[in-house]
N, C-alpha and C. Protein backbone atom coordinates (compact mmCIF):
# COMPACT_ATOMS: atom_id res chain seq x y z
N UNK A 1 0.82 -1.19 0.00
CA UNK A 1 0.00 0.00 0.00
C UNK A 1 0.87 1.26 0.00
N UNK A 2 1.81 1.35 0.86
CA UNK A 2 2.91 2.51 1.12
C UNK A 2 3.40 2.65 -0.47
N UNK A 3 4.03 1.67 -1.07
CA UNK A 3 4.46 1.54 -2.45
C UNK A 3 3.64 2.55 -3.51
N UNK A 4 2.56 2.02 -3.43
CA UNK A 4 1.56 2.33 -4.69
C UNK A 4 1.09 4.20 -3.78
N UNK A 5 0.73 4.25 -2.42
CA UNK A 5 0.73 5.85 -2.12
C UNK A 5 2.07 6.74 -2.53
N UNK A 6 3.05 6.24 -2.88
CA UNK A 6 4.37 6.87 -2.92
C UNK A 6 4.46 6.63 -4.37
N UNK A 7 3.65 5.78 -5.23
CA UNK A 7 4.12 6.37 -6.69
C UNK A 7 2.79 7.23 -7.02
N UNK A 8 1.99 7.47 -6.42
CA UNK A 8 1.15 8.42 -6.78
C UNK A 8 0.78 9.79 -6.37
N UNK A 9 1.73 9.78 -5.50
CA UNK A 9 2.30 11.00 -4.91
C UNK A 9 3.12 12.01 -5.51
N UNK A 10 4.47 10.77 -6.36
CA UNK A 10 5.04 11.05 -7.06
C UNK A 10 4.78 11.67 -8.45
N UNK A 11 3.72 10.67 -8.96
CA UNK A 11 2.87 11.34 -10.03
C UNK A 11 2.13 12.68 -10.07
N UNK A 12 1.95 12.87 -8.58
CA UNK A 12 0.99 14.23 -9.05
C UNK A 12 1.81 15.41 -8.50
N UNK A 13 3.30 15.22 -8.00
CA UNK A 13 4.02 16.05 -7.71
C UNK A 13 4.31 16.13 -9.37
N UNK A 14 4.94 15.53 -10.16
CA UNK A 14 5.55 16.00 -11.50
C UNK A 14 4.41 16.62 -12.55
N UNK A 15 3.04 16.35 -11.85
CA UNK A 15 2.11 17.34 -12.33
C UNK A 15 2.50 18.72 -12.90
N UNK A 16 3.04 19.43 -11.34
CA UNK A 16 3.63 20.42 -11.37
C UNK A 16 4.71 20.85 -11.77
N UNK A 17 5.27 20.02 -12.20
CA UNK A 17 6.62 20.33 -12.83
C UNK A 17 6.66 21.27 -14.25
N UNK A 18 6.89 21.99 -14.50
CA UNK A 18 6.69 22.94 -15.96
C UNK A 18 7.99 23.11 -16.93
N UNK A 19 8.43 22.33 -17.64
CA UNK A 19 9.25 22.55 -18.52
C UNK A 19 10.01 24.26 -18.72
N UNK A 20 10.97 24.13 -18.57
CA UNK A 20 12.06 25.35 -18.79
C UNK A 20 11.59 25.84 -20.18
N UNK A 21 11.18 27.30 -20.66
CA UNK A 21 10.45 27.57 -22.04
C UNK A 21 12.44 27.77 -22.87
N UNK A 22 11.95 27.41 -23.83
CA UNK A 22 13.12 27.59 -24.84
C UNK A 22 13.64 29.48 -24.58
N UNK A 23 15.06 29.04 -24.97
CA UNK A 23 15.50 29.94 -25.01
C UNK A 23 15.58 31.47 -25.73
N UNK A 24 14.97 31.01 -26.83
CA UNK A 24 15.05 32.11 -28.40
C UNK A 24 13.54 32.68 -28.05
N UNK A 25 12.75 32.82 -27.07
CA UNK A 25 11.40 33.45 -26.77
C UNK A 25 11.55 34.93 -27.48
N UNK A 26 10.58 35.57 -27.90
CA UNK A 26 10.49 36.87 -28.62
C UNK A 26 10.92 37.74 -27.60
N UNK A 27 11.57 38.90 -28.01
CA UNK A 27 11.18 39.93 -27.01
C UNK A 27 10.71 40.89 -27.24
N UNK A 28 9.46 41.31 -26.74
CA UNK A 28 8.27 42.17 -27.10
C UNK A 28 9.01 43.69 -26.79
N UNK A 29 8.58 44.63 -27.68
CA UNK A 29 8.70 46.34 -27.41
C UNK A 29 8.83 47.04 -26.13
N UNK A 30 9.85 47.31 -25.45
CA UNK A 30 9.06 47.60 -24.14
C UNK A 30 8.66 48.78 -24.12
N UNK A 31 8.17 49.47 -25.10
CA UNK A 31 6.80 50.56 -24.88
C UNK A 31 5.85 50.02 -25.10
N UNK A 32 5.60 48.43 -25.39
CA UNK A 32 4.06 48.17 -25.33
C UNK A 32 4.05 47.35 -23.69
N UNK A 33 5.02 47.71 -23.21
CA UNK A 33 4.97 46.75 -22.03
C UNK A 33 4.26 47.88 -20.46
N UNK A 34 2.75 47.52 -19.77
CA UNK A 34 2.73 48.89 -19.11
C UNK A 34 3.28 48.01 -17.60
N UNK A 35 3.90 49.08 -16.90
CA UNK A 35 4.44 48.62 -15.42
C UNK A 35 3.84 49.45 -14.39
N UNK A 36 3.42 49.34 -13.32
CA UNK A 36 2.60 50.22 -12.40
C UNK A 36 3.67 51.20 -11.90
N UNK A 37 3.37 52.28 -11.58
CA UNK A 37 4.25 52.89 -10.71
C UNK A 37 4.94 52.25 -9.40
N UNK A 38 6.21 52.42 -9.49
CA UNK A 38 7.00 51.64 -8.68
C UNK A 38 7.40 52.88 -7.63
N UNK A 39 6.74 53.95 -7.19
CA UNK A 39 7.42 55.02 -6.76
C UNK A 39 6.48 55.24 -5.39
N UNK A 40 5.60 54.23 -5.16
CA UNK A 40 4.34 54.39 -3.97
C UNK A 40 4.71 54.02 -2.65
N UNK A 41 4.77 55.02 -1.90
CA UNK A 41 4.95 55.05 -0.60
C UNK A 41 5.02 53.81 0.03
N UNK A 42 5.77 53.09 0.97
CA UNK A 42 5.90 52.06 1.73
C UNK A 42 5.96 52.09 3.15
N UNK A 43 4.85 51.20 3.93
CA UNK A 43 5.13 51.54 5.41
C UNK A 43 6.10 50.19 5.95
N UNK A 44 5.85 50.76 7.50
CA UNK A 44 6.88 49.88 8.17
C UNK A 44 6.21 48.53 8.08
N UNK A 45 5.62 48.31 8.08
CA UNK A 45 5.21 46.72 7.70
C UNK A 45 5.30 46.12 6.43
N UNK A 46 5.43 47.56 5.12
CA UNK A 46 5.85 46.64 3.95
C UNK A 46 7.06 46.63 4.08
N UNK A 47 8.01 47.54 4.92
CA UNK A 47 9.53 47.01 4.76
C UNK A 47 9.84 45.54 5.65
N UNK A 48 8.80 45.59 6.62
CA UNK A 48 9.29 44.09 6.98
C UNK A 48 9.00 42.80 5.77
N UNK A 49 7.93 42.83 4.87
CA UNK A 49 8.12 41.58 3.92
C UNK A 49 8.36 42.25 2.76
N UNK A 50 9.72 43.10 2.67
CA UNK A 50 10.68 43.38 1.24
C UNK A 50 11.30 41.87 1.00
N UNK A 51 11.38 41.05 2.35
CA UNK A 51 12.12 39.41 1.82
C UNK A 51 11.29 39.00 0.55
N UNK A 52 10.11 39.40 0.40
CA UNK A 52 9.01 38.75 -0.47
C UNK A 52 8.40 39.38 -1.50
N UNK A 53 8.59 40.93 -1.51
CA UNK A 53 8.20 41.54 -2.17
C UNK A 53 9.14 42.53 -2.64
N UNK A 54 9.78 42.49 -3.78
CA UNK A 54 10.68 43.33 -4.47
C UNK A 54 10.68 43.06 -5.82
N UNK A 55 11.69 44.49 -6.15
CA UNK A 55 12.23 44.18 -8.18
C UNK A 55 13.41 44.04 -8.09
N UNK A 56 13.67 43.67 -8.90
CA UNK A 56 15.39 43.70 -9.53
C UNK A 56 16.08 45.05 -10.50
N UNK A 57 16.76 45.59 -10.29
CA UNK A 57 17.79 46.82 -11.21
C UNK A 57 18.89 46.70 -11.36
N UNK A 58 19.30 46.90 -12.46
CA UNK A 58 20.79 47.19 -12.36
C UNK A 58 21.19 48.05 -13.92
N UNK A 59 21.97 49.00 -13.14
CA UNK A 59 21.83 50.44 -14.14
C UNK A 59 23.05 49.82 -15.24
N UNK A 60 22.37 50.77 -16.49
CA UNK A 60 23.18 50.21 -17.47
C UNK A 60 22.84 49.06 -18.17
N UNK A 61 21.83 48.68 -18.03
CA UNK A 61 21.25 47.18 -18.36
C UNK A 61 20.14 47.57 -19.62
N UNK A 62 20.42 46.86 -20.81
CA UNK A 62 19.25 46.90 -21.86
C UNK A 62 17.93 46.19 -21.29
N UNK A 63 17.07 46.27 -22.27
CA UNK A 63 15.60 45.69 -21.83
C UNK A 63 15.89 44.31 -22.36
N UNK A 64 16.28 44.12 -23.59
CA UNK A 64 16.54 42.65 -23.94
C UNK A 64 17.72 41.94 -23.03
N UNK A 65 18.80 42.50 -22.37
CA UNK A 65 19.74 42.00 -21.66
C UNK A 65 18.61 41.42 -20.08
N UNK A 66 18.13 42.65 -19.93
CA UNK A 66 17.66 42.33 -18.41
C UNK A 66 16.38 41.26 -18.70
N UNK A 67 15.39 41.30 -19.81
CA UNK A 67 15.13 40.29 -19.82
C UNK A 67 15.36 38.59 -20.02
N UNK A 68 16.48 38.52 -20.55
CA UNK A 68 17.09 37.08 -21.19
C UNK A 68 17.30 36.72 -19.53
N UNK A 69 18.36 37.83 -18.71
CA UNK A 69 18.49 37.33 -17.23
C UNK A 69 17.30 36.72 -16.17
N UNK A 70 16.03 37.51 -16.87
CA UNK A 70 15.23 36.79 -15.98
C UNK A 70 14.70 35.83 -16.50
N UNK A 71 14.45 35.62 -17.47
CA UNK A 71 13.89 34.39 -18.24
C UNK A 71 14.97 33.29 -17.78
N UNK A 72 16.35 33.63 -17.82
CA UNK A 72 17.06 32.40 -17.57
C UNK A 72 17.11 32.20 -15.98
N UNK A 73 16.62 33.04 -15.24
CA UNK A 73 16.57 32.67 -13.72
C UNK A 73 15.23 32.39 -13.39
N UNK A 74 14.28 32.74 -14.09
CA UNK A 74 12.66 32.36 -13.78
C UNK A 74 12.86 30.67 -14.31
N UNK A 75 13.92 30.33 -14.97
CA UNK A 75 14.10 28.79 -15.42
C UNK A 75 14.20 28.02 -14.36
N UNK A 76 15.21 28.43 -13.36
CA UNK A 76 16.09 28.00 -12.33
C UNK A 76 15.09 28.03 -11.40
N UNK A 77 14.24 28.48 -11.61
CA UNK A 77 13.55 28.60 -10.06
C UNK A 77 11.72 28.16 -10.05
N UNK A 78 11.52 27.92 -11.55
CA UNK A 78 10.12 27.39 -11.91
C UNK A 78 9.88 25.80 -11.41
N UNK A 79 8.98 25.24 -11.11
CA UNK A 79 8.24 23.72 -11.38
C UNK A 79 9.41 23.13 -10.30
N UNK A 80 9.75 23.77 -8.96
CA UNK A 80 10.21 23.13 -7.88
C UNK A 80 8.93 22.26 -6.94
N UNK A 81 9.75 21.06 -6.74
CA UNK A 81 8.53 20.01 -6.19
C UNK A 81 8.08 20.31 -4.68
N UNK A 82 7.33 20.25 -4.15
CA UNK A 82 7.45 20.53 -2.68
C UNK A 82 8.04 19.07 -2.06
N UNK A 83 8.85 20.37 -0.41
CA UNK A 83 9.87 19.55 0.17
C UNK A 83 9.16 18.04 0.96
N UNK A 84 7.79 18.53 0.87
CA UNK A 84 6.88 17.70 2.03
C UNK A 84 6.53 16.49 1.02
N UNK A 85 6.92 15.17 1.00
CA UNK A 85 6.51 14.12 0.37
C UNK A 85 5.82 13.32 1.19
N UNK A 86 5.74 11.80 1.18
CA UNK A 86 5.04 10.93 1.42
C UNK A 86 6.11 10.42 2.72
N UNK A 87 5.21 10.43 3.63
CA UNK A 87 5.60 10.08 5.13
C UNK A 87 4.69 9.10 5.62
N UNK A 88 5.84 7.63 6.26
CA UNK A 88 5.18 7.00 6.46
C UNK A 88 4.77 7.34 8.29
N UNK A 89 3.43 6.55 8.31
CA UNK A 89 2.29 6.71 9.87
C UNK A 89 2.90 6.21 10.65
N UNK A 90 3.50 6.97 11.75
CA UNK A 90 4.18 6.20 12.79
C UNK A 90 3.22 5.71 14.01
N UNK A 91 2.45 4.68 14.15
CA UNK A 91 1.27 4.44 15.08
C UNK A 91 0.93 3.12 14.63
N UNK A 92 0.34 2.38 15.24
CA UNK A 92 -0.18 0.77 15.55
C UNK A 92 -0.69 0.80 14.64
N UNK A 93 -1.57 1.32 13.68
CA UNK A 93 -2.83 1.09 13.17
C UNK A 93 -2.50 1.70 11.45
N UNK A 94 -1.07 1.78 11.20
CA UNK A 94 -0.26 2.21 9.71
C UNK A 94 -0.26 0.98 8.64
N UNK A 95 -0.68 -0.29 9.33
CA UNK A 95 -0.64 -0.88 8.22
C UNK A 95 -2.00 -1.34 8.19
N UNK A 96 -3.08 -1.20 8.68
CA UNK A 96 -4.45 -1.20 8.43
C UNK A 96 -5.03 -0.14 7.09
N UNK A 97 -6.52 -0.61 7.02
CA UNK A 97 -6.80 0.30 5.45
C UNK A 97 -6.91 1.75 6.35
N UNK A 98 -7.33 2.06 7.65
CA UNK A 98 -7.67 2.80 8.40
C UNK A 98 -6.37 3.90 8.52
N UNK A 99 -5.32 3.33 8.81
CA UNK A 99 -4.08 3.44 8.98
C UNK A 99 -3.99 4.29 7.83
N UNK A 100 -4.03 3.40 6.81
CA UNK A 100 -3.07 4.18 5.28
C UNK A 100 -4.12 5.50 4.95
N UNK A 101 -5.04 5.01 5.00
CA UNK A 101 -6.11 6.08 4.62
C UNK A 101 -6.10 7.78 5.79
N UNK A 102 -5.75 7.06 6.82
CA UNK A 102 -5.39 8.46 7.57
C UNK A 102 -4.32 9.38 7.63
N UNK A 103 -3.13 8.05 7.00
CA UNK A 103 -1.81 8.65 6.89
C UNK A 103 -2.20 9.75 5.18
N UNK A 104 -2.68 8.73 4.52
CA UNK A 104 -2.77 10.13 3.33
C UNK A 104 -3.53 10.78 3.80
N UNK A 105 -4.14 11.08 4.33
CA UNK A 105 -4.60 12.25 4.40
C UNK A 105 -4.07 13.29 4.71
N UNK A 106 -3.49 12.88 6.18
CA UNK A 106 -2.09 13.83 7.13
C UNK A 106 -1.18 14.23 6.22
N UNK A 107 -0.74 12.92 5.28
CA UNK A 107 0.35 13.88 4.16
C UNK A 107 -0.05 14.82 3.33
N UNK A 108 -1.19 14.53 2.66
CA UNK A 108 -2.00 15.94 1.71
C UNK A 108 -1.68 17.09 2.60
N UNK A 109 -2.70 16.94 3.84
CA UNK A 109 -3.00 18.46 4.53
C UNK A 109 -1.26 18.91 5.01
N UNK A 110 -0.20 18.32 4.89
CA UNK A 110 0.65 19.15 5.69
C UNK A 110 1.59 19.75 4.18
N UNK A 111 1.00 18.77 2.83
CA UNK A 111 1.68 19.09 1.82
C UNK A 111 0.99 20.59 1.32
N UNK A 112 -0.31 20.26 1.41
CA UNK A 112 -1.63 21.60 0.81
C UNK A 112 -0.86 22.51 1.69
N UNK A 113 -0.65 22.62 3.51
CA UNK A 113 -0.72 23.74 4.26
C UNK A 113 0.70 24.23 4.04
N UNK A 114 1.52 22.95 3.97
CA UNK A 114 3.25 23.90 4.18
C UNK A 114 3.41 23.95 3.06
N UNK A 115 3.42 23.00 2.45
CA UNK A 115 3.99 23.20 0.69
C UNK A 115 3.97 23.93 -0.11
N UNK A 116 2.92 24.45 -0.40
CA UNK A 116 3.06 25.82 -1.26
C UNK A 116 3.77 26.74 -0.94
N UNK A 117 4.17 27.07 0.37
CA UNK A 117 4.51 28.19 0.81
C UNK A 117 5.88 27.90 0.85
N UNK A 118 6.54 26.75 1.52
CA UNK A 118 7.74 26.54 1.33
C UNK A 118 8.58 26.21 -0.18
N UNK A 119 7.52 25.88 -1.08
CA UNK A 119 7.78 26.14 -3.20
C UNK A 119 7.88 27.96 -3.36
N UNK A 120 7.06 28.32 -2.52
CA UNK A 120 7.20 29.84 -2.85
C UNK A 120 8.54 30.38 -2.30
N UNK A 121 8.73 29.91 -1.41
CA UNK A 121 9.98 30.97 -0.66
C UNK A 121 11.14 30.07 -1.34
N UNK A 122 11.33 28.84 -1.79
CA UNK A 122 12.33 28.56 -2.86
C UNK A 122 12.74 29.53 -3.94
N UNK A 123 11.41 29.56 -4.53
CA UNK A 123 10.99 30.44 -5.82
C UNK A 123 11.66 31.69 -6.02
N UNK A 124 11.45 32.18 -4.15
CA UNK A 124 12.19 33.89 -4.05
C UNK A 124 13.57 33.47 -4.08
N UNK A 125 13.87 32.89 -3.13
CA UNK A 125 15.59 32.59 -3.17
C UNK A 125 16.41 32.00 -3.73
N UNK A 126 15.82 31.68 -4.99
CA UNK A 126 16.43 30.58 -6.40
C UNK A 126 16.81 32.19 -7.39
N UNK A 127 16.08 32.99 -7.29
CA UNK A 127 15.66 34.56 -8.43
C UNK A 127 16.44 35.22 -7.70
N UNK A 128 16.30 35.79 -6.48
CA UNK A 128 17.47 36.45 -5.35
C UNK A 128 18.91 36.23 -5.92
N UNK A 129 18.87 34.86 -5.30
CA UNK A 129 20.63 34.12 -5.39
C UNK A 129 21.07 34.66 -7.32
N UNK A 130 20.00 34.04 -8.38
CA UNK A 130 20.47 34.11 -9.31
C UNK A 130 20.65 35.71 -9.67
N UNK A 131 19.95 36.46 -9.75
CA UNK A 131 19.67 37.71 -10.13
C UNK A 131 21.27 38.73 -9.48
N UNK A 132 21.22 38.17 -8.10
CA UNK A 132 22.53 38.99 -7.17
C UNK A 132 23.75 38.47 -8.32
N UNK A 133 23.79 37.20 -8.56
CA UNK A 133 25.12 36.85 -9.16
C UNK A 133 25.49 37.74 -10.85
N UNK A 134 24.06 37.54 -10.99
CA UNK A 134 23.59 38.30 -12.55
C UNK A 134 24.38 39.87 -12.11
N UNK A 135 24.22 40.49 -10.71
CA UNK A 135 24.54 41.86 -10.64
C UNK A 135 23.67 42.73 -10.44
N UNK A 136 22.44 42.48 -10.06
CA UNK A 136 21.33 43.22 -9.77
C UNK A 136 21.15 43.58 -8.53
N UNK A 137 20.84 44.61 -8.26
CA UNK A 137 20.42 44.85 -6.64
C UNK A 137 18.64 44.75 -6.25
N UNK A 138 18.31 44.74 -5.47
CA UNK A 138 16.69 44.59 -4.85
C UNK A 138 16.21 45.50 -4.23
N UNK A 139 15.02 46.18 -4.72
CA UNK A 139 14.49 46.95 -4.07
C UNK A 139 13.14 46.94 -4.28
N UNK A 140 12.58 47.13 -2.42
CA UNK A 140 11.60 46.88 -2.03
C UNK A 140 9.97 47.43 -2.79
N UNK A 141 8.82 46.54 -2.40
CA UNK A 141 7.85 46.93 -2.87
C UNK A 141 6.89 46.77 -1.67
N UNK A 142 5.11 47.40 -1.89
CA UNK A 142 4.29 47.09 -1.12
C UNK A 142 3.92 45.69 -2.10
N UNK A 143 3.14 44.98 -1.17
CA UNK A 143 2.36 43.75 -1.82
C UNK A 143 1.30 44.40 -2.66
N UNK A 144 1.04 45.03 -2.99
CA UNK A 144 0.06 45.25 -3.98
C UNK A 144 0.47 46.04 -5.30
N UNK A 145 1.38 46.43 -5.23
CA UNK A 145 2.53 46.77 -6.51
C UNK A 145 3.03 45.83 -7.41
N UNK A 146 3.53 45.00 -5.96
CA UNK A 146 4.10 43.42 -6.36
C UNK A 146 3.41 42.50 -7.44
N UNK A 147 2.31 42.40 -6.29
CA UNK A 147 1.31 41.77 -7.02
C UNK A 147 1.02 41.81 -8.63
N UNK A 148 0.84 42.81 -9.16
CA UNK A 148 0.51 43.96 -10.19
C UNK A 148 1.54 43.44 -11.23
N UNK A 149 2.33 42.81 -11.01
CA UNK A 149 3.40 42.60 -12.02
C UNK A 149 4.36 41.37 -11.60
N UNK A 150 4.07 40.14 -10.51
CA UNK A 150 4.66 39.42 -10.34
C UNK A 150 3.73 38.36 -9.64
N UNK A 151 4.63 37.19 -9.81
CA UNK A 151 3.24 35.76 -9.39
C UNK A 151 4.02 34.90 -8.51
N UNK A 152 3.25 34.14 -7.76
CA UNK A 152 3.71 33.52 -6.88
C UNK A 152 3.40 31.97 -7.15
N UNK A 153 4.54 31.06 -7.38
CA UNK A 153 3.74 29.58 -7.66
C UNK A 153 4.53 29.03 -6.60
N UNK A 154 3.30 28.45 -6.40
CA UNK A 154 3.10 27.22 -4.97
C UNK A 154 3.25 25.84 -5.64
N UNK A 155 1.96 25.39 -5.07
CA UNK A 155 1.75 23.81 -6.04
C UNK A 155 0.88 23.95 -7.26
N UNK A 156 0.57 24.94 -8.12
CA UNK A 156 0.82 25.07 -9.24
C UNK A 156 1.37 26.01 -10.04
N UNK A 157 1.31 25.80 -11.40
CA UNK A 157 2.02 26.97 -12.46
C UNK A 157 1.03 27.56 -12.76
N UNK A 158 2.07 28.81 -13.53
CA UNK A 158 1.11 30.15 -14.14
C UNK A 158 1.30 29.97 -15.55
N UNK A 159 -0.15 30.35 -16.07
CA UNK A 159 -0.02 29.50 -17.71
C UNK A 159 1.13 31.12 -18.16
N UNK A 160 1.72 30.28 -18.88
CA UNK A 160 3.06 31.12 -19.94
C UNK A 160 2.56 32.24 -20.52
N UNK A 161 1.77 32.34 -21.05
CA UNK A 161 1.36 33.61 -21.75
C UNK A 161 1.62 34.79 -20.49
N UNK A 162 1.03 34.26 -19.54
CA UNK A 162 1.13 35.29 -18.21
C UNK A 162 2.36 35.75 -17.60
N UNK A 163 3.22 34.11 -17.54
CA UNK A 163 4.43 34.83 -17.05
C UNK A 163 5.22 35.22 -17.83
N UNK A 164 5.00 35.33 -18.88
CA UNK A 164 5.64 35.79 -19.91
C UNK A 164 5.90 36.98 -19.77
N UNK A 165 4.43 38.03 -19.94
CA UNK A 165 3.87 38.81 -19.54
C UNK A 165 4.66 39.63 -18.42
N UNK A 166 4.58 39.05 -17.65
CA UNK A 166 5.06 39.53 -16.03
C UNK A 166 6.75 39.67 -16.11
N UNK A 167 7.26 38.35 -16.92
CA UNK A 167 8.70 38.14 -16.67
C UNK A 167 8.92 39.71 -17.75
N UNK A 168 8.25 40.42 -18.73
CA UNK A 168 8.83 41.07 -19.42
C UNK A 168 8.39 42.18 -18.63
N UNK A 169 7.58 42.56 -17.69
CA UNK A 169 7.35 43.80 -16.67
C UNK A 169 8.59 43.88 -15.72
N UNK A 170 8.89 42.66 -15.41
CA UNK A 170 9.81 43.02 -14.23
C UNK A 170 11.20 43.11 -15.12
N UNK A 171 11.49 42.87 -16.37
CA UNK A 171 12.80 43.15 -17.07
C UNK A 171 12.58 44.73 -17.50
N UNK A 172 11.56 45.34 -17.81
CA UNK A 172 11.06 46.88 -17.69
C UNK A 172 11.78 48.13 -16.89
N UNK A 173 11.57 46.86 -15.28
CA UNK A 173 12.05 47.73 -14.29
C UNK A 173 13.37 47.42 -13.42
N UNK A 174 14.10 46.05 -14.03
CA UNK A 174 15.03 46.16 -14.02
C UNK A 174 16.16 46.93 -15.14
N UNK A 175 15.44 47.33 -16.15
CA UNK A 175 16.36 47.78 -16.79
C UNK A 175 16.47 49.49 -17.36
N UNK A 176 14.37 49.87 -17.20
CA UNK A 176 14.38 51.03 -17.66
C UNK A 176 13.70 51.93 -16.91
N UNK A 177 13.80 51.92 -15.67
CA UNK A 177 12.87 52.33 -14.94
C UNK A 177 14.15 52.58 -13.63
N UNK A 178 14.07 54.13 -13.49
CA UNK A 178 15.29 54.17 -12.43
C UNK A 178 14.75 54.12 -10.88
N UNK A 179 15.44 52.90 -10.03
CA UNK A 179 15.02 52.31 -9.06
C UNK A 179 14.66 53.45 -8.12
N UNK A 180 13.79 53.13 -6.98
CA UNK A 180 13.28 53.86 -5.92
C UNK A 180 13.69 53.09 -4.51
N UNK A 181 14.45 54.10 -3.46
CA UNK A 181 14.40 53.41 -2.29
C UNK A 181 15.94 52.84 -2.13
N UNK A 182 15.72 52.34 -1.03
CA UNK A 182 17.31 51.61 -0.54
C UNK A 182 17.35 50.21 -1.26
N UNK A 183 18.96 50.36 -1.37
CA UNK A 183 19.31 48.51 -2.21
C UNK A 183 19.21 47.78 -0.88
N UNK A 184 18.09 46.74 -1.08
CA UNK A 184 18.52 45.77 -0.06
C UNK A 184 19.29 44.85 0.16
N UNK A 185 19.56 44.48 1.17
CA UNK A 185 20.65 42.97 1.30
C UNK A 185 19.99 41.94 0.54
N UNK A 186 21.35 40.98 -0.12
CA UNK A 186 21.25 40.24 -0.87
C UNK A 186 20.62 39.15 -0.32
């Protein structure tokens, strides 16, 4: 029973998995590209989750340069599996149907509750790490700026057209849009 819950676990983790998009992707005009104002006041509570909410800049950077960088780091950091897999029931009653049937369950809910969130904060620190090495610095946003031009995947993907979309907003303002605010730590 453990066997067959652990290859179907497996299966619907690679659900999520999203193929790296080819490299030669178009790169669209960036005057048809619109970006929200990045210049809106921030309080002390959005500087506490700048860990989560920021852009990337780095002066001197074309729009096609700064985008290829994020496309090739939105690669690195897309269709990560969550850390929470299939755990076996430590209790008397794990190899009963009662048993297995309770243990999946416990594994869903701790995969549904932690998992996404711990795929997300990968997500930030896969783009962080890559982007810093790329030469970019970070600077902070409110969550609703963020929002406006960037996505968050958990346990699923964002169909391509979108992040496409998004990945060419945030190459906008890493490249043509002169940053606002303090560089944060890497």
């Amino acid at each position: 029973m453990a066997a067959a819950w652990a290859a179907m676990v497996a299966c619907a983790q690679s659900a999520y998995a999203v193929p790296v998009p080819p490299a030669k992707l178009p790169v669209p005009d960036p005057i048809t590209i619109n970006l929200p104002d990045l210049r809106g006041q921030t309080t002390a509570a959005d500087e506490a989750d700048f860990d989560k909410y920021f852009y990337f800049h780095r002066s001197g950077t074309t729009f096609g340069e700064a985008l290829a960088d994020i496309r090739e780091c939105d690669g690195y950091a897309r269709g990560l599996a969550s850390p929470f897999g299939y755990q076996e029931t430590p209790y008397p009653y794990a190899g009963t149907m009662a048993g297995a049937l309770g243990g999946a369950l416990g594994n869903l809910l701790v995969s549904a509750i932690f998992g996404s969130a711990e795929v997300r904060k990968a997500r930030r620190s896969n783009m962080r790490r890559c982007m810093n090495y790329k030469g970019y610095d970070r600077y902070g946003l409110n969550k609703d700026v963020w929002q406006s031009f960037n996505f968050e995947e958990g346990l699923h993907h964002v169909d391509e057209d979108k992040r496409q979309l998004m990945l060419a907003q945030q190459a906008k303002a890493a490249s043509l849009v002169d940053p606002v605010g303090k560089v944060l730590g890497r």
